[in-house]
C-alpha atoms as a PDB file:
ATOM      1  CA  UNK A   1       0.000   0.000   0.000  1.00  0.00           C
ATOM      2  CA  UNK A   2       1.456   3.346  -0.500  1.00  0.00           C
ATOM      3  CA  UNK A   3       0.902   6.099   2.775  1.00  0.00           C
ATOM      4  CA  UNK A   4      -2.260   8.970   1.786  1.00  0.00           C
ATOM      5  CA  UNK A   5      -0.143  11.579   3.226  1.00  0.00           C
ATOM      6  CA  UNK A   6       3.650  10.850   2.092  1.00  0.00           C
ATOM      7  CA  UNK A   7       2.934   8.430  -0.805  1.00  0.00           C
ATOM      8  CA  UNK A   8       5.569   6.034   0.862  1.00  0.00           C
ATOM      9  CA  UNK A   9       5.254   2.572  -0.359  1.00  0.00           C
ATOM     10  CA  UNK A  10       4.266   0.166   2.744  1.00  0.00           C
ATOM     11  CA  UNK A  11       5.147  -3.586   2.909  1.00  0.00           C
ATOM     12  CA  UNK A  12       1.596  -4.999   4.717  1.00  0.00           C
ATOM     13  CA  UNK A  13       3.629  -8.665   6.669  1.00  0.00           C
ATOM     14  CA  UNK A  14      -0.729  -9.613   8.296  1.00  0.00           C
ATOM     15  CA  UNK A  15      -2.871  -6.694   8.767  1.00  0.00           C
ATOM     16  CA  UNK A  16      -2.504  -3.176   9.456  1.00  0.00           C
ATOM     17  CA  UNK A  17      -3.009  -2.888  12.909  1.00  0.00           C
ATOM     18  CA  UNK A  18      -4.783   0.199  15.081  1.00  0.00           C
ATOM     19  CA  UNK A  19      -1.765   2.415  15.955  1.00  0.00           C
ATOM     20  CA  UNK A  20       0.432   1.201  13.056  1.00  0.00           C
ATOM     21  CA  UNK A  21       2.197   4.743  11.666  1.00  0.00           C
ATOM     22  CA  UNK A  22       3.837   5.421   8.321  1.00  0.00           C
ATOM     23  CA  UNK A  23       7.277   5.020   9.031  1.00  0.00           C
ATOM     24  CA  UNK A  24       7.983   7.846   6.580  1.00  0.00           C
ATOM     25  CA  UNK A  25       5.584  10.628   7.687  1.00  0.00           C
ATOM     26  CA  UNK A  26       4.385   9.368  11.318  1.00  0.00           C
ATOM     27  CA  UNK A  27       0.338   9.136  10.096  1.00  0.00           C
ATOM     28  CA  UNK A  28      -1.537   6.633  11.035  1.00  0.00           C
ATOM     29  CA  UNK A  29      -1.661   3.868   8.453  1.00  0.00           C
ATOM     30  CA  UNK A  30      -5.365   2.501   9.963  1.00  0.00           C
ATOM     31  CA  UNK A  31      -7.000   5.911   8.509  1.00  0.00           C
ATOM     32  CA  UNK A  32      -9.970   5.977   6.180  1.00  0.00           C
ATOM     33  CA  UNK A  33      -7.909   7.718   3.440  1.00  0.00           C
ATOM     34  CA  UNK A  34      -5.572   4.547   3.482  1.00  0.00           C
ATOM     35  CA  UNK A  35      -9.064   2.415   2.872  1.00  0.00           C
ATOM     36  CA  UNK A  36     -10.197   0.138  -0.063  1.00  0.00           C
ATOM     37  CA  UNK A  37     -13.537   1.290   0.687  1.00  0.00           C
ATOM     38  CA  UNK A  38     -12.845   4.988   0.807  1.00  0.00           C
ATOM     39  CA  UNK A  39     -14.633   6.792  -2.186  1.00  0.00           C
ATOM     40  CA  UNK A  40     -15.481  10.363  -2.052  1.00  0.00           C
ATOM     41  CA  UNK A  41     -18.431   9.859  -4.451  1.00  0.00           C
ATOM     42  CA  UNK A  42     -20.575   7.541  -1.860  1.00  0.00           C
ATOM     43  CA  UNK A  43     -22.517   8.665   1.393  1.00  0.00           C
ATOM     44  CA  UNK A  44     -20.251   8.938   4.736  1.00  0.00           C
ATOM     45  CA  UNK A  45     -17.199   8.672   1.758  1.00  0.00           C
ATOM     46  CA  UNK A  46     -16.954   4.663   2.503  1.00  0.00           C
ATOM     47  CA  UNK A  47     -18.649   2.259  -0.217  1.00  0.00           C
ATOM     48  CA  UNK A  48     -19.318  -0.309   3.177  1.00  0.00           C
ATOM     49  CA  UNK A  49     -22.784   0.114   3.615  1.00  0.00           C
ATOM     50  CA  UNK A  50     -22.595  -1.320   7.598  1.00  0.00           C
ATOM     51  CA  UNK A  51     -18.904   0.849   8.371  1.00  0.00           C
ATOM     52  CA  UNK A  52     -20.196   3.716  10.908  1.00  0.00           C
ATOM     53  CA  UNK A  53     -19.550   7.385   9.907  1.00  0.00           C
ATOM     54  CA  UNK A  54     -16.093   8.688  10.673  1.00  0.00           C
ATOM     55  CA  UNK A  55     -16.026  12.356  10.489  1.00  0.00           C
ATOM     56  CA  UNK A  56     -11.646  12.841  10.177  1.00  0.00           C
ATOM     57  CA  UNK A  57     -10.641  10.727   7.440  1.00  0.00           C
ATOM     58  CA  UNK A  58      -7.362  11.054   7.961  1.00  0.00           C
ATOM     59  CA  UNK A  59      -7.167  10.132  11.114  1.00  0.00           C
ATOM     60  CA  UNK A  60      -6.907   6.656  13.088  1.00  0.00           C
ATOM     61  CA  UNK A  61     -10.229   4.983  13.527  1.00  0.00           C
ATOM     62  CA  UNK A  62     -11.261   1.867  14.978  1.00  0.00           C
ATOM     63  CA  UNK A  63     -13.274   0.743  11.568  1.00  0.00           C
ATOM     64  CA  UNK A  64     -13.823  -3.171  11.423  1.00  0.00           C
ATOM     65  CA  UNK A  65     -14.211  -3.101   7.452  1.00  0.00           C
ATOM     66  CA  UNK A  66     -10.895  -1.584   7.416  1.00  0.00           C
ATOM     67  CA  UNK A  67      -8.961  -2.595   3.814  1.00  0.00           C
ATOM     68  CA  UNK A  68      -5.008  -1.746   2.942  1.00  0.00           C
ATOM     69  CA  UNK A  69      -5.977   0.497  -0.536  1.00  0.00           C
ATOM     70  CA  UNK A  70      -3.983  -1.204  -3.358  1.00  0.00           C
ATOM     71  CA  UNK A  71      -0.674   0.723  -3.834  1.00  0.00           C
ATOM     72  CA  UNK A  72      -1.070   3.376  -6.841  1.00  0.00           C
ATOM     73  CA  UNK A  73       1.723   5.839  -8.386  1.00  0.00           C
ATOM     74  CA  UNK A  74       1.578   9.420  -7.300  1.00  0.00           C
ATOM     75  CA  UNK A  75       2.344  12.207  -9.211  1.00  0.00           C
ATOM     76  CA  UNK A  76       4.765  14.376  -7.527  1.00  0.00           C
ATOM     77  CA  UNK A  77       3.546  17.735  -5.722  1.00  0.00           C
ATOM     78  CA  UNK A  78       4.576  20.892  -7.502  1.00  0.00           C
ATOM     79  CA  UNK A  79       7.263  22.476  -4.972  1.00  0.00           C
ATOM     80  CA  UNK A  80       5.566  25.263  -2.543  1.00  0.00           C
ATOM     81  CA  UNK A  81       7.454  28.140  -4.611  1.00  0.00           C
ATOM     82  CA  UNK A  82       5.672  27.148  -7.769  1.00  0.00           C
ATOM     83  CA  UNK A  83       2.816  27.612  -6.097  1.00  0.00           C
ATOM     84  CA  UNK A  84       3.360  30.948  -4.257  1.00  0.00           C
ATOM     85  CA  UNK A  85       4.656  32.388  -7.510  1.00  0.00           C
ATOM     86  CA  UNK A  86       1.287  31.494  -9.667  1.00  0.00           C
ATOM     87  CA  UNK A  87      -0.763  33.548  -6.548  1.00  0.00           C
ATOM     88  CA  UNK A  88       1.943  36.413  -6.695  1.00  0.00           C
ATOM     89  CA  UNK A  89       0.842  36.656 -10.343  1.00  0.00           C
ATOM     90  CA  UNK A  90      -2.960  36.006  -9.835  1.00  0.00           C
ATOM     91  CA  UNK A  91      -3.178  38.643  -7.731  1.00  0.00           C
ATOM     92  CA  UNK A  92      -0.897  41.190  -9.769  1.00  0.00           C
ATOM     93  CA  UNK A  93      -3.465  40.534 -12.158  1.00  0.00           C
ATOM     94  CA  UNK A  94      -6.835  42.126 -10.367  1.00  0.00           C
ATOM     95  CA  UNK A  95      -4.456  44.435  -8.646  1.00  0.00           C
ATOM     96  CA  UNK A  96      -6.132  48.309  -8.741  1.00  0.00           C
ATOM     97  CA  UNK A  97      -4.363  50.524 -11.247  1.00  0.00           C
ATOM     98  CA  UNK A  98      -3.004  53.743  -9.112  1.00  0.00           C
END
């Protein structure tokens, strides 16, 4: 499984347990954003009908129906600058005139 908040690639030995972590980041591997059954397109954001409702997704839960997500490639986060530089110029753009 790869880690929802670092995209670290996880080697599952049984089950991921409770309190497991990321050993990369330090989040908590048994999160709903780690799930098979996450999907942001059903009711509650689980497809298990019988899971209960867990408000913080990405954090630990105690979720029975719990399922490692399959491990998928992510694509790497434009740096912070990037990002901070496309604002600078957003807002230059509806800047007032003096």
């Amino acid at each position: 499984m790869t880690c929802f908040h670092c995209g670290g690639a996880i080697t599952i030995a049984e089950r991921v347990g409770f309190r497991d972590v990321c050993p990369g980041c330090d989040r908590p591997l048994h999160a709903c954003l780690n799930c098979a059954h996450h999907d942001a397109a059903y009711h509650n954001q689980c497809r298990e009908t019988q899971a209960a409702m867990v408000a913080e997704k990405d954090r630990a839960n105690f979720c029975e129906y719990f399922r490692p997500r399959a491990a998928t490639p992510r694509a790497p986060m434009a740096p912070p600058s990037a990002a901070a530089d496309a604002r600078a110029r957003l807002g230059a753009l509806f800047r007032k005139k003096s």
